[in-house]
Protein backbone atom coordinates (compact mmCIF):
# COMPACT_ATOMS: atom_id res chain seq x y z
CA UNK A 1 130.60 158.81 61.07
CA UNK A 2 128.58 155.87 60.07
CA UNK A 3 126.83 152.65 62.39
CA UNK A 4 129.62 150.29 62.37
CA UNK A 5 127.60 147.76 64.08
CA UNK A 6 124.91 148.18 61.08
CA UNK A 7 127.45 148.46 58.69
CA UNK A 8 129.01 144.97 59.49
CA UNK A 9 125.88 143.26 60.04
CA UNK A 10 125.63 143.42 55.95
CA UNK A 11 125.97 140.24 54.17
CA UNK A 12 129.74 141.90 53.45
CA UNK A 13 132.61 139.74 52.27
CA UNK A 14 135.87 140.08 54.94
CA UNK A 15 139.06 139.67 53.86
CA UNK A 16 141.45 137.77 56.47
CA UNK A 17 144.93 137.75 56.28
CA UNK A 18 146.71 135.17 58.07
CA UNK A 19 150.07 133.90 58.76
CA UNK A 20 152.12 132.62 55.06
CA UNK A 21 151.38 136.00 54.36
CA UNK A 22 147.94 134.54 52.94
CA UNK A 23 144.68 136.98 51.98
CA UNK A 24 141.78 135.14 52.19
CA UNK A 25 137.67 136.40 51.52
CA UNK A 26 135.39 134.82 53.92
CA UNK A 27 131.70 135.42 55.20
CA UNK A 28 131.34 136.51 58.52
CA UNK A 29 129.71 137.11 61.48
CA UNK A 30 130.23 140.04 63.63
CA UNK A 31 128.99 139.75 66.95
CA UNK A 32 130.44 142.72 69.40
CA UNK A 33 133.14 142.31 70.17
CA UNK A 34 134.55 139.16 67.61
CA UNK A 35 134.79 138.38 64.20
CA UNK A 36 133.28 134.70 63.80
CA UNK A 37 134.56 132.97 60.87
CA UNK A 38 133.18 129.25 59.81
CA UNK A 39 136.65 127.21 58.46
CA UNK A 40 137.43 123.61 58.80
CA UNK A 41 139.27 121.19 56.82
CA UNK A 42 138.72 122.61 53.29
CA UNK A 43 140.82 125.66 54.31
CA UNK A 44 143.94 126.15 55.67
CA UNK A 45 142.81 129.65 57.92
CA UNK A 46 142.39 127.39 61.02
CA UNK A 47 145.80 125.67 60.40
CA UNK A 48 147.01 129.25 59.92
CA UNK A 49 145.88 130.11 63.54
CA UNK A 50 146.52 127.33 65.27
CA UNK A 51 150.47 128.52 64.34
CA UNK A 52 150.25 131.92 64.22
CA UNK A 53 146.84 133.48 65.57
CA UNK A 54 148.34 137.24 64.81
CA UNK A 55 145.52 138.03 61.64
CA UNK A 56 144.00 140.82 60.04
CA UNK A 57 140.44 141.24 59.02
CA UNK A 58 139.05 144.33 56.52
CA UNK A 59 135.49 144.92 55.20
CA UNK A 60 135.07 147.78 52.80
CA UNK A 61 132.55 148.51 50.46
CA UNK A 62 133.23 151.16 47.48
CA UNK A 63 130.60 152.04 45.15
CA UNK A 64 131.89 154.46 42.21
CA UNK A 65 128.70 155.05 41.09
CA UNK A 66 127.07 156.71 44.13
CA UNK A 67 130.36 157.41 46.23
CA UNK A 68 129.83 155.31 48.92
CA UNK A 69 132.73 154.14 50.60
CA UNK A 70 133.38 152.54 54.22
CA UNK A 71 136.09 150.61 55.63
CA UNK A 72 136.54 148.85 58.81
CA UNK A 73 140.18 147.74 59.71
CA UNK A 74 140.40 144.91 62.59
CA UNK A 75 143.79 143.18 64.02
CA UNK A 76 144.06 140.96 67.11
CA UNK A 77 144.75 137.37 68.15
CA UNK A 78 142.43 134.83 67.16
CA UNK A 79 141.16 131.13 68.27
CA UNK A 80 139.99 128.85 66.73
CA UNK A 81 136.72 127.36 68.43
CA UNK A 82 133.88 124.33 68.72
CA UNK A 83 131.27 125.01 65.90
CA UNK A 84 127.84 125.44 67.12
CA UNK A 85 124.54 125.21 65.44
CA UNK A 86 122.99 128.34 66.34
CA UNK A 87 126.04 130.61 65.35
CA UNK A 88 126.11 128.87 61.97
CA UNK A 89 122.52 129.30 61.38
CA UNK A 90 123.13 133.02 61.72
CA UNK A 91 125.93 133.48 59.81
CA UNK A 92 124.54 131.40 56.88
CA UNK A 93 121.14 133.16 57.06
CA UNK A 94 123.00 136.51 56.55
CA UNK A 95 124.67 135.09 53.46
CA UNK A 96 121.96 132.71 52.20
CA UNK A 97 118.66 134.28 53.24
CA UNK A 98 116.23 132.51 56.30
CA UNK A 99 114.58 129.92 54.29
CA UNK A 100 117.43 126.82 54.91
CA UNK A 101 115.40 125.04 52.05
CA UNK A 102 116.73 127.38 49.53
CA UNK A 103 120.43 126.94 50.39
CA UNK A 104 122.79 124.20 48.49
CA UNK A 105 122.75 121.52 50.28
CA UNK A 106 126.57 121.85 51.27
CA UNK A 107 125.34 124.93 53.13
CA UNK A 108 122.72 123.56 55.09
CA UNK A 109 125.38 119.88 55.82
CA UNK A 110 126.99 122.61 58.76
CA UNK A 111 124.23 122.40 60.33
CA UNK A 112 122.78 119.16 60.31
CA UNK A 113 126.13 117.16 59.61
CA UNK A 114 128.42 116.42 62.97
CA UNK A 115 131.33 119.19 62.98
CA UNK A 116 133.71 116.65 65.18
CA UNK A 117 133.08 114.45 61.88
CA UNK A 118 133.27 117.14 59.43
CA UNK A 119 135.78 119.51 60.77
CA UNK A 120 133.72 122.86 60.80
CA UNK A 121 135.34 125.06 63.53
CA UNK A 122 134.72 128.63 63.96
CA UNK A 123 137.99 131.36 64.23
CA UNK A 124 137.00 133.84 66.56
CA UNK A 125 138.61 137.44 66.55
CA UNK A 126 138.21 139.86 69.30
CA UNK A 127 140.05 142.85 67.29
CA UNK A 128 142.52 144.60 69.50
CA UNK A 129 142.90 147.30 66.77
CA UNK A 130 139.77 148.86 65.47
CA UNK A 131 139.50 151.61 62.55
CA UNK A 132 135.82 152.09 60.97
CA UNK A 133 136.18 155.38 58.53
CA UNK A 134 133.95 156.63 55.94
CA UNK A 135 135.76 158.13 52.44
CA UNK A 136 132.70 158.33 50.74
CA UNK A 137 132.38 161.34 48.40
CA UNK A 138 129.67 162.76 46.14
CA UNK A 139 129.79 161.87 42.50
């Protein structure tokens, strides 16, 4: 078995599948027990909730070269939720690296920029079905 918690604290892509049926990759945040995803008005995945909140949310990594190969498999009911500042900042940082400087600048508006004006909004997922499983082999 591998550390899950260590394993999604990577700056991993999810996948999210929503309501349509829709597949969507996103950045993340995991933060025991939820999935934090940053939407808003750009996307559709908070629309998607708000009518169906039934989603899906996998993070795998596979690496032919040196046989490394994880998957975590998430399902529950999500919500979509207030954006806050501090969240953001660690979900970006993940992504982006610590030094906010660096970051396009569209990156560093959800943090500075008013997200009742903007529209950034968080989907939270607490999974209610959780499979992590290494399949890595030796090459």
């Amino acid at each position: 078995m591998f550390d899950v918690d260590e394993f999604l604290a990577g700056p991993l892509t999810a996948r999210v599948a929503a309501a349509g049926p829709t597949v969507r990759p996103v950045w993340y945040l995991w933060e025991k027990p939820a999935f934090w995803i940053l939407t808003g008005p750009w996307a559709r995945l908070a629309g998607l909730v708000r009518e169906s909140p039934s989603i899906a949310v996998t993070v795998d990594v596979c690496d032919v070269g040196t046989g490394l190969a994880r998957q975590v498999l998430a399902r529950g009911e999500a919500e979509v939720l207030p954006f806050d500042v501090p969240r953001g900042r660690r979900l970006l940082s993940r992504y982006l690296g610590r030094d906010e400087r660096e970051w396009d600048a569209r990156f560093r508006s959800y943090l500075h920029d008013d997200p009742e004006v903007k529209g950034t909004v968080w989907v939270r997922m607490v999974p209610k079905r959780f499979v992590a499983q290494d399949l890595g082999y030796r090459v």
